[in-house]
Protein backbone atom coordinates (compact mmCIF):
# COMPACT_ATOMS: atom_id res chain seq x y z
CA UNK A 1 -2.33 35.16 61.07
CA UNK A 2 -0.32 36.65 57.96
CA UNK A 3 -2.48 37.09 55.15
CA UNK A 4 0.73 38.54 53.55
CA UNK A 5 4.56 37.67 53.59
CA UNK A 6 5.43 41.57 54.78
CA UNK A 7 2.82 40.58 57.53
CA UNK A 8 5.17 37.65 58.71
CA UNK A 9 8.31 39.94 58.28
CA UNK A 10 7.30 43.01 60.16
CA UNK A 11 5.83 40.71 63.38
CA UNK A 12 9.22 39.25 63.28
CA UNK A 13 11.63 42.28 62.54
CA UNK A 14 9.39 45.55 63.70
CA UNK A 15 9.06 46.81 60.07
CA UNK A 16 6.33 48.44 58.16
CA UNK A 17 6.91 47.17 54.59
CA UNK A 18 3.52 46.57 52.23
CA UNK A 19 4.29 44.00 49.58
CA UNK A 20 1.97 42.93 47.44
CA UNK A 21 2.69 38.91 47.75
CA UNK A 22 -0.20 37.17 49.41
CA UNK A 23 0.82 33.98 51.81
CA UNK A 24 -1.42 31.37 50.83
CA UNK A 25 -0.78 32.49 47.09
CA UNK A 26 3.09 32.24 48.04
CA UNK A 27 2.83 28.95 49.56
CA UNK A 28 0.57 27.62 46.95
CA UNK A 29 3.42 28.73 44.50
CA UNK A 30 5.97 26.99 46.89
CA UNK A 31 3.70 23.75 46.53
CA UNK A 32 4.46 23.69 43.06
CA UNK A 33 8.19 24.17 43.35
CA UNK A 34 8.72 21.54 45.49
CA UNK A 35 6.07 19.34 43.35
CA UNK A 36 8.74 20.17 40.56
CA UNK A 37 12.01 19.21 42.62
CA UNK A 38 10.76 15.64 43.96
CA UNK A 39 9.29 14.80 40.29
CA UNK A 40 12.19 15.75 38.71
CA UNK A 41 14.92 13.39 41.28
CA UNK A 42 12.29 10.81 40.75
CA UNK A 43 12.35 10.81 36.70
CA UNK A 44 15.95 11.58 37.11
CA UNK A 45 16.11 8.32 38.81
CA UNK A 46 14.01 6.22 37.16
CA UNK A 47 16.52 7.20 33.80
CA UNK A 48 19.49 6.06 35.68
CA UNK A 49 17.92 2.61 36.05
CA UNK A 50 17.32 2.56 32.69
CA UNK A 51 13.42 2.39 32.96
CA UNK A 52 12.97 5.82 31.18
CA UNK A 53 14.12 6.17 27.67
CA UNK A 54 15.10 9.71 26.08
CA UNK A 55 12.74 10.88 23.70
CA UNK A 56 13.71 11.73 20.10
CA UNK A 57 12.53 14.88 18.34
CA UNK A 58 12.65 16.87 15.29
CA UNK A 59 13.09 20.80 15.79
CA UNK A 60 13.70 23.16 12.95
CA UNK A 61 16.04 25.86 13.05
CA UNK A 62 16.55 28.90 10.99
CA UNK A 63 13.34 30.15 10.53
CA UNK A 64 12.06 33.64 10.37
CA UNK A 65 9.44 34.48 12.89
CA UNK A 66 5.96 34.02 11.80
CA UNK A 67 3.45 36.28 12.39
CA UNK A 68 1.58 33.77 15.04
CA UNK A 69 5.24 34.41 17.07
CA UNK A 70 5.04 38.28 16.53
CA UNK A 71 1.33 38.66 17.74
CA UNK A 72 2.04 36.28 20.45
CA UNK A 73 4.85 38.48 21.97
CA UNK A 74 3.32 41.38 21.39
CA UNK A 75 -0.08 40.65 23.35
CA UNK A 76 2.23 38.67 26.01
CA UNK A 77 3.98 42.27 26.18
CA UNK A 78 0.84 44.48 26.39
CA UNK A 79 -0.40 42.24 29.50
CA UNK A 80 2.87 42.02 31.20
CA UNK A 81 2.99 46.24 30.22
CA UNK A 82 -0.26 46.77 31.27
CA UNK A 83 -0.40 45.73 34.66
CA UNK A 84 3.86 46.12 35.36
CA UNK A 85 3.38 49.93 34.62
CA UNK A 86 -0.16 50.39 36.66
CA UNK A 87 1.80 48.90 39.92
CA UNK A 88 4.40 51.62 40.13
CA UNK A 89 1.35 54.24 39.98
CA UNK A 90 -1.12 52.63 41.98
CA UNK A 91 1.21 50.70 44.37
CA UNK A 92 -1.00 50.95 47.90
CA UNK A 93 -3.96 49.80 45.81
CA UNK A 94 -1.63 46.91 44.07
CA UNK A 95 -0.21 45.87 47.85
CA UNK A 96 -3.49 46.18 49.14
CA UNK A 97 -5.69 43.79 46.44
CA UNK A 98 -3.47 42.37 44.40
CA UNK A 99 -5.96 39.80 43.19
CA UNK A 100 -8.13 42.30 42.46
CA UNK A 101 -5.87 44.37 40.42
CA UNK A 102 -4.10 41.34 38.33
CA UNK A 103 -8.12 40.20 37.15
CA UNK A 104 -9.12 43.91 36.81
CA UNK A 105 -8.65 46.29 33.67
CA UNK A 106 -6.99 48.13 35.80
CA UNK A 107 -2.93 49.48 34.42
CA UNK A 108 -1.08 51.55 32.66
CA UNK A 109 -1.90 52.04 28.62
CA UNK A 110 0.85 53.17 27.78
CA UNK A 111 3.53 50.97 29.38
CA UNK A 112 1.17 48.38 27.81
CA UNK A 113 1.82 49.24 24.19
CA UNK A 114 5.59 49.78 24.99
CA UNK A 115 6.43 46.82 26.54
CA UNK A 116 4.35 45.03 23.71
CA UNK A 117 5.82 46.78 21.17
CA UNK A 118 9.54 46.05 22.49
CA UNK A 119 8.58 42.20 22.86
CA UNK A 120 7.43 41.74 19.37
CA UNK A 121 10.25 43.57 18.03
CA UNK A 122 12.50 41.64 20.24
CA UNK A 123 11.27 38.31 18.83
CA UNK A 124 11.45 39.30 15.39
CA UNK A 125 14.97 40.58 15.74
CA UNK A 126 16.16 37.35 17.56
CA UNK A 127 14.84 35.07 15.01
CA UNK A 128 16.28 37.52 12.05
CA UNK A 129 19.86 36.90 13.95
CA UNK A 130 19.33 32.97 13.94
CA UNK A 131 17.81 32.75 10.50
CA UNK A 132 19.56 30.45 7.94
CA UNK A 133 19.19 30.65 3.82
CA UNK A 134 17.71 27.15 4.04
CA UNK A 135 16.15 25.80 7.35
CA UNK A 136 17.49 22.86 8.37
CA UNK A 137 15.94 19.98 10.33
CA UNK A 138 17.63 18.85 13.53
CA UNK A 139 16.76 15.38 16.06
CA UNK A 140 17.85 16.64 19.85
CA UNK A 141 17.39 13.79 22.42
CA UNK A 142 15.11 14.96 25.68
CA UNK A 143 16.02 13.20 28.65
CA UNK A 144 12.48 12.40 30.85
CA UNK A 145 13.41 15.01 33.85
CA UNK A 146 13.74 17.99 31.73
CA UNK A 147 9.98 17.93 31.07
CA UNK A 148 9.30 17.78 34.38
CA UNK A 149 8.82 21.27 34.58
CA UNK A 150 6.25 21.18 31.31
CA UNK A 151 4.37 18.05 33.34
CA UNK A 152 4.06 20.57 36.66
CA UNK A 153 2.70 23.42 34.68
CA UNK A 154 -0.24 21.22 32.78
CA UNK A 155 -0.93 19.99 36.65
CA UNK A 156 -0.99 23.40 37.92
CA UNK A 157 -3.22 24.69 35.28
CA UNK A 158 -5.74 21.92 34.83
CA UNK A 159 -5.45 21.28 38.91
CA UNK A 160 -6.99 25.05 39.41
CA UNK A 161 -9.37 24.48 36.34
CA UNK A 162 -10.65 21.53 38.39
CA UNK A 163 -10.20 22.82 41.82
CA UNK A 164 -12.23 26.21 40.91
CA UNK A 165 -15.43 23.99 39.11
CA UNK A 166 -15.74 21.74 42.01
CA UNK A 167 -15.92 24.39 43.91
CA UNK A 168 -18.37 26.17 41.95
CA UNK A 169 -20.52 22.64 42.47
CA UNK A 170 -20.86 22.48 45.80
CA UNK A 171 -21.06 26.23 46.55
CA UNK A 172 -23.77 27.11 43.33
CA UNK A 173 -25.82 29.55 45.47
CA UNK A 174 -22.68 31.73 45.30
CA UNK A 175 -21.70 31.04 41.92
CA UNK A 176 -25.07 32.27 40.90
CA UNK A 177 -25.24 35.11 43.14
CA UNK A 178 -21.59 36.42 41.33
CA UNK A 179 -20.65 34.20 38.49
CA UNK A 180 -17.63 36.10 37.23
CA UNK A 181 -16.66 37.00 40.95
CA UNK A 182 -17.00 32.65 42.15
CA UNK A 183 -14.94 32.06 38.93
CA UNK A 184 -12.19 34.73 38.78
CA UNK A 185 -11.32 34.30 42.47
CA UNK A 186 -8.56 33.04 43.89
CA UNK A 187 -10.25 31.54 46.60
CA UNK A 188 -12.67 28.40 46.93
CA UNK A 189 -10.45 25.71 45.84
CA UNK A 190 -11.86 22.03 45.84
CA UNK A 191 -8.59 19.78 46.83
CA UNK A 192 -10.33 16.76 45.07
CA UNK A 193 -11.21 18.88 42.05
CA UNK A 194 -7.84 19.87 41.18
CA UNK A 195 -6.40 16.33 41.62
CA UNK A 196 -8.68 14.72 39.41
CA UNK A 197 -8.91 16.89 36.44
CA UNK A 198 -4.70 17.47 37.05
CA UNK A 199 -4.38 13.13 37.19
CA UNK A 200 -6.21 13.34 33.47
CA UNK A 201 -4.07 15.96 32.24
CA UNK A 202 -0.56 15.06 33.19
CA UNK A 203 -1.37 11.52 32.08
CA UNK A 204 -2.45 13.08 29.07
CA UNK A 205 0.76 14.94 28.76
CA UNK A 206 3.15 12.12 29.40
CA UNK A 207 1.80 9.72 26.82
CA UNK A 208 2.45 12.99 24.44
CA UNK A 209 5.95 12.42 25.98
CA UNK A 210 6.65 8.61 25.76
CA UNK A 211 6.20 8.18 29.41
CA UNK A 212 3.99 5.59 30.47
CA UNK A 213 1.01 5.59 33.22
CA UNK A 214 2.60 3.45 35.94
CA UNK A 215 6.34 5.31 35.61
CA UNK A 216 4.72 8.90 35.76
CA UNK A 217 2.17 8.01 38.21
CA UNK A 218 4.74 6.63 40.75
CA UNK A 219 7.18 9.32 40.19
CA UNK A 220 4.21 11.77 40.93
CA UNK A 221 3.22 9.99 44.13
CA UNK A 222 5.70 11.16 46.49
CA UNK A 223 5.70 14.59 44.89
CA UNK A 224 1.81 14.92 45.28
CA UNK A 225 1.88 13.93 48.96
CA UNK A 226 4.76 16.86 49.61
CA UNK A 227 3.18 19.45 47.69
CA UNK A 228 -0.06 19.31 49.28
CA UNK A 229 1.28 18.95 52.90
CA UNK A 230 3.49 22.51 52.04
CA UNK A 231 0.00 24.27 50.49
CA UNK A 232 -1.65 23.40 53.33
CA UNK A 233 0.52 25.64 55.41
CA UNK A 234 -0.37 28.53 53.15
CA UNK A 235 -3.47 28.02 54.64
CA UNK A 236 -3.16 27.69 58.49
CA UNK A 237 -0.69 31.00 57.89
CA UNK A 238 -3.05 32.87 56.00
CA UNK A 239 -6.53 31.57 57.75
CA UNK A 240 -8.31 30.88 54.61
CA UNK A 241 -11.09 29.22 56.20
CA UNK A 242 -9.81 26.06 56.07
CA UNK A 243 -10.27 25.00 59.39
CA UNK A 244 -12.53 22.76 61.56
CA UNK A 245 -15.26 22.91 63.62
CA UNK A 246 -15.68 24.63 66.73
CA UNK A 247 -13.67 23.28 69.73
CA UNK A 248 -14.04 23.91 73.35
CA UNK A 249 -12.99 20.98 74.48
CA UNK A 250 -10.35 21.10 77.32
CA UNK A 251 -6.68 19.20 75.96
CA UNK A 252 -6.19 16.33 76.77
CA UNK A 253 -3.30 15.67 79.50
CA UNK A 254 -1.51 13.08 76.89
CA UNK A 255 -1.22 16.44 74.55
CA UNK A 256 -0.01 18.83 76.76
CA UNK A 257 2.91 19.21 75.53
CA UNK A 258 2.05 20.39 72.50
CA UNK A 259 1.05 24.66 72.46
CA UNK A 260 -2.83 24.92 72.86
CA UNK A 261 -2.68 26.65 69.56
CA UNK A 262 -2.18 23.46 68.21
CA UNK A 263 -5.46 22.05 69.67
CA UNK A 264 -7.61 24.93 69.18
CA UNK A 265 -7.12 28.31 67.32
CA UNK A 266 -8.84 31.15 67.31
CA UNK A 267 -7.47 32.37 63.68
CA UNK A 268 -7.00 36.43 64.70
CA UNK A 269 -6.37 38.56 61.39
CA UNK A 270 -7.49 35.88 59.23
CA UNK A 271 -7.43 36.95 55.58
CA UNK A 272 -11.44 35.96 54.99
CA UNK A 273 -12.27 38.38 57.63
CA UNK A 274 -14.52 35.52 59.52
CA UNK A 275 -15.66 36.26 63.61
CA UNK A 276 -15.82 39.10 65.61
CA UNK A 277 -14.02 42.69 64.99
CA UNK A 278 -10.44 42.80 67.36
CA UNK A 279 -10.41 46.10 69.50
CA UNK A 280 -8.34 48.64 68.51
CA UNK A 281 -7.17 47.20 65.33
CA UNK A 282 -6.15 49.11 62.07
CA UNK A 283 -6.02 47.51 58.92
CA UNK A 284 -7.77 45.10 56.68
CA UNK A 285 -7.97 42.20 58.52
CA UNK A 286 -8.83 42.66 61.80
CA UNK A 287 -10.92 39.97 62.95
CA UNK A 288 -10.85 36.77 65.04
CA UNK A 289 -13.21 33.91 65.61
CA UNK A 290 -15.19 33.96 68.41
CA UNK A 291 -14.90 30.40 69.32
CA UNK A 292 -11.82 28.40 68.41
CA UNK A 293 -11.51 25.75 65.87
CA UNK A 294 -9.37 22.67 64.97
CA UNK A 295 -6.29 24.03 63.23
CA UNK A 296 -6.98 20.94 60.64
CA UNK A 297 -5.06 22.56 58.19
CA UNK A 298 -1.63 22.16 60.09
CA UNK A 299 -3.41 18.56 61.33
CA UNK A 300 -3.08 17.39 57.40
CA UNK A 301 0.67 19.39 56.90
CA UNK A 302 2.29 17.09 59.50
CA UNK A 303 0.05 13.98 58.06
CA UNK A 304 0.60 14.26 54.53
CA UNK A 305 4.33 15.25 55.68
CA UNK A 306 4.63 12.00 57.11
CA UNK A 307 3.17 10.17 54.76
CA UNK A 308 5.71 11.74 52.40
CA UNK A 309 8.60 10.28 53.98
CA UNK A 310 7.10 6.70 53.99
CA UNK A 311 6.31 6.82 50.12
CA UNK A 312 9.97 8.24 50.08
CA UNK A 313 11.49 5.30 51.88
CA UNK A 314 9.51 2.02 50.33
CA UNK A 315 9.45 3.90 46.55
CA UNK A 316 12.89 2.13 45.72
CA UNK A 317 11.43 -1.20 47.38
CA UNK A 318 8.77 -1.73 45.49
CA UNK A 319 9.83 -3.49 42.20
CA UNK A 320 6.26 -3.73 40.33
CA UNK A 321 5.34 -0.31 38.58
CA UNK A 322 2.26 1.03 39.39
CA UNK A 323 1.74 0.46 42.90
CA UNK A 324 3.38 3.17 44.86
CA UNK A 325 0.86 5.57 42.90
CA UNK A 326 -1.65 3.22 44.63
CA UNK A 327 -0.29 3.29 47.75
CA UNK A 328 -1.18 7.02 47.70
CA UNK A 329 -4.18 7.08 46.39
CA UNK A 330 -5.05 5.28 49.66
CA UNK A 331 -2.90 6.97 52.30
CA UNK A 332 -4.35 10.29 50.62
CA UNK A 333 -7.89 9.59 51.02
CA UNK A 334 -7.63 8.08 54.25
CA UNK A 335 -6.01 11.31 55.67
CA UNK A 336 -8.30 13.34 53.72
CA UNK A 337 -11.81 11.05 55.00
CA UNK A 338 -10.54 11.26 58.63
CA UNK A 339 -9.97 14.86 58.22
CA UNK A 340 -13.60 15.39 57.29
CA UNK A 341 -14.52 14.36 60.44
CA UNK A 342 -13.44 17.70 62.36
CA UNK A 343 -13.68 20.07 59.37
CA UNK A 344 -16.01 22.51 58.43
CA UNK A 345 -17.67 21.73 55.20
CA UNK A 346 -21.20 20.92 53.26
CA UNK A 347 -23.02 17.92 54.21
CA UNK A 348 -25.24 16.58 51.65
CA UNK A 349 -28.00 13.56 52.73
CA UNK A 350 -26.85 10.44 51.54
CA UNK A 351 -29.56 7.88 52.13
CA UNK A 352 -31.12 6.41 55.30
CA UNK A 353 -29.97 9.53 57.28
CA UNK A 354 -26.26 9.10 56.47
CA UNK A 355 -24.62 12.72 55.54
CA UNK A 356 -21.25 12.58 54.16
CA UNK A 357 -19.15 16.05 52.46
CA UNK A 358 -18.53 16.34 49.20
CA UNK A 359 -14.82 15.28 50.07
CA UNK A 360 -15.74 12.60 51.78
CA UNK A 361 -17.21 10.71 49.13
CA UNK A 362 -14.93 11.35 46.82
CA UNK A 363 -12.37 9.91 49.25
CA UNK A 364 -14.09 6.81 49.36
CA UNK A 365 -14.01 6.45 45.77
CA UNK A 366 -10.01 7.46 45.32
CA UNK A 367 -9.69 4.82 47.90
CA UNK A 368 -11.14 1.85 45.61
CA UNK A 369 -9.28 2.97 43.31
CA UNK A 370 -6.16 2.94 44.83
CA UNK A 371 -7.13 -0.62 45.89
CA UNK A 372 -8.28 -1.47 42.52
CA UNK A 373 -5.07 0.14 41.08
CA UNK A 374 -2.67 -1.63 43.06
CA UNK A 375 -4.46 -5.39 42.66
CA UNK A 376 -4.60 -4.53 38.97
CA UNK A 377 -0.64 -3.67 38.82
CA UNK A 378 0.13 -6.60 40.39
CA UNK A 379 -2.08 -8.58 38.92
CA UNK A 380 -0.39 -7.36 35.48
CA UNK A 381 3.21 -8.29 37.03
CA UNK A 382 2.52 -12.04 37.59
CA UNK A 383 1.16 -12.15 34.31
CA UNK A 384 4.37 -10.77 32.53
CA UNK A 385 6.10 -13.13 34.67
């Protein structure tokens, strides 16, 4: 595994470079970028037929800075200070934990101050150079794509707002064990979490925007579907512990032409440091499981990648709004209930002996109401026409 990108680079090209970037955290970040691109050709789209409208606002120009913009440079300065300057002199510690070191005190002072003082200066001199006698009120038209990237970063906030507390649910014994440790780390992300509380948000978001539920909703389907397959390789990379249960089964004949990696995995220099030590290892990751797993994280990349390209191909065939976002809401919790079924997780006791994860219920529920969702579209459509 590569719990880092220089890990990656130096298996394939013999180096010894330490960079600081994490692969999960990289791919995660990749997620969002390509969450971005498909959101943005679908709005883009969806303006060229005419079913988006520009939205109309009122900006003023000419102003001084306040003193809200001043402080808010400077303490964006001191942060950016503080921790730029403490990575040039503490850069093994930095490339060693740099999750550690971005939610630590840790930095340099005196960068800190610098850098904040600069920034606040900066803004203040910038506004003095665009400042007019008399403000003056201006309307600028703002096509729907260009706040694409505005719609991503409320999803990517609220998503790991809600990702991190459902976590925190269904793992309490360590949240109360280390509350500031369960809630500052970058691990322990509930999938289900950071969809639900992101769906409110961005919905939120657009109606702040002019765009309504069924238009952002199906432009976000296909983009969902492609972001999640593409984290989910920052996972299998890094060995985050997102993997299945323990398989020792021999594979089967019809799949032998696929590497055995691909049926069962072993996950050696996984970044969580789960199994047994590896011999003769240096470093900070030097373990392996003991007994293979389902790789299910790669399992859901090539699902949810397929299930990409069929939202892709029927999203211009379906004429009533609404439904494609339905249509996902179903493929996604089908692919994430079957999933379940091979991957390690918390059972809790339903009733009458039935035990079902956390995920697993909540995929039942997203898939009513991706039923409910689409019969309620369409229902909608015949009544308009």
């Amino acid at each position: 595994m590569y719990p880092k990108i220089s890990d990656l680079i130096n298996d394939l090209f013999g180096t010894s470079i330490n960079l600081p970037i994490q692969s999960y955290g990289f791919m995660v970040a990749m997620a969002f970028v390509t969450g971005y691109l498909i959101l943005s050709l679908e709005l883009r789209r969806k303006e060229k037929e005419g079913i988006l409208k520009s939205l109309t606002k009122k900006i003023q120009k000419g102003l001084p800075a306040s003193p809200i913009d001043i402080a808010t440079s400077a303490i964006f300065g001191f942060i950016i200070g503080l921790k730029i300057g403490g990575m040039f002199l503490d850069y093994s510690y930095f490339a060693e934990h740099p999750q550690d070191y971005i939610m630590s005190f840790k930095g340099s002072w005196v960068t800190a101050f610098l850098i904040a003082g600069l920034s606040a200066y900066l803004t203040w001199r910038s506004k003095e150079k665009e400042k007019l006698p008399k403000p003056i009120t201006e309307e600028i038209n703002i096509r729907p794509h260009e706040n694409a990237a505005s719609l991503v970063f409320v999803a990517a906030l609220a998503g790991i707002a809600g990702a991190k507390l459902f976590d925190i649910v269904e793992h309490l014994d360590d949240f109360f064990a280390d509350p500031m440790g369960s809630i500052f780390s970058f691990s322990g992300l509930a999938f289900y979490g950071g969809l639900i509380v992101a769906a409110f948000a961005v919905v939120w978001k657009a109606k702040k925007l002019n765009i309504k539920l069924p238009y952002i909703s199906d432009s976000a389907a296909p983009a969902l579907m492609l972001a999640y397959a593409v984290g989910r390789i920052g996972c299998h990379i890094s060995g985050d512990g997102c993997w299945g249960i323990p398989n020792e089964l021999p594979q089967p004949e019809w799949l032998s032409f696929l590497p055995s990696w691909m049926w069962a995995f072993d996950y050696p220099h996984n970044v969580i440091n789960a199994g047994i030590l590896i011999p003769d290892c240096h470093g900070s990751h030097c373990h392996v499981l003991g007994t293979p797993v389902f790789p299910t994280a790669l399992y859901e990349f090539m699902i949810c990648g397929l299930f990409f390209l069929v939202l892709w191909g029927i999203r211009k065939r379906i004429h009533i709004s609404g439904v494609l976002f339905g249509i996902y809401l179903m493929l996604n919790a089908t692919e994430r209930f079957i999933i379940e079924k091979i991957r390690i997780n918390i059972q809790y006791d339903i009733a009458l002996g039935i035990k079902a994860t956390q995920a697993e219920m909540i995929a039942i529920g997203i898939f009513l109401t991706g039923v409910f969702w689409v019969l309620w579209f369409v229902n909608q459509h015949k009544k308009a026409s």
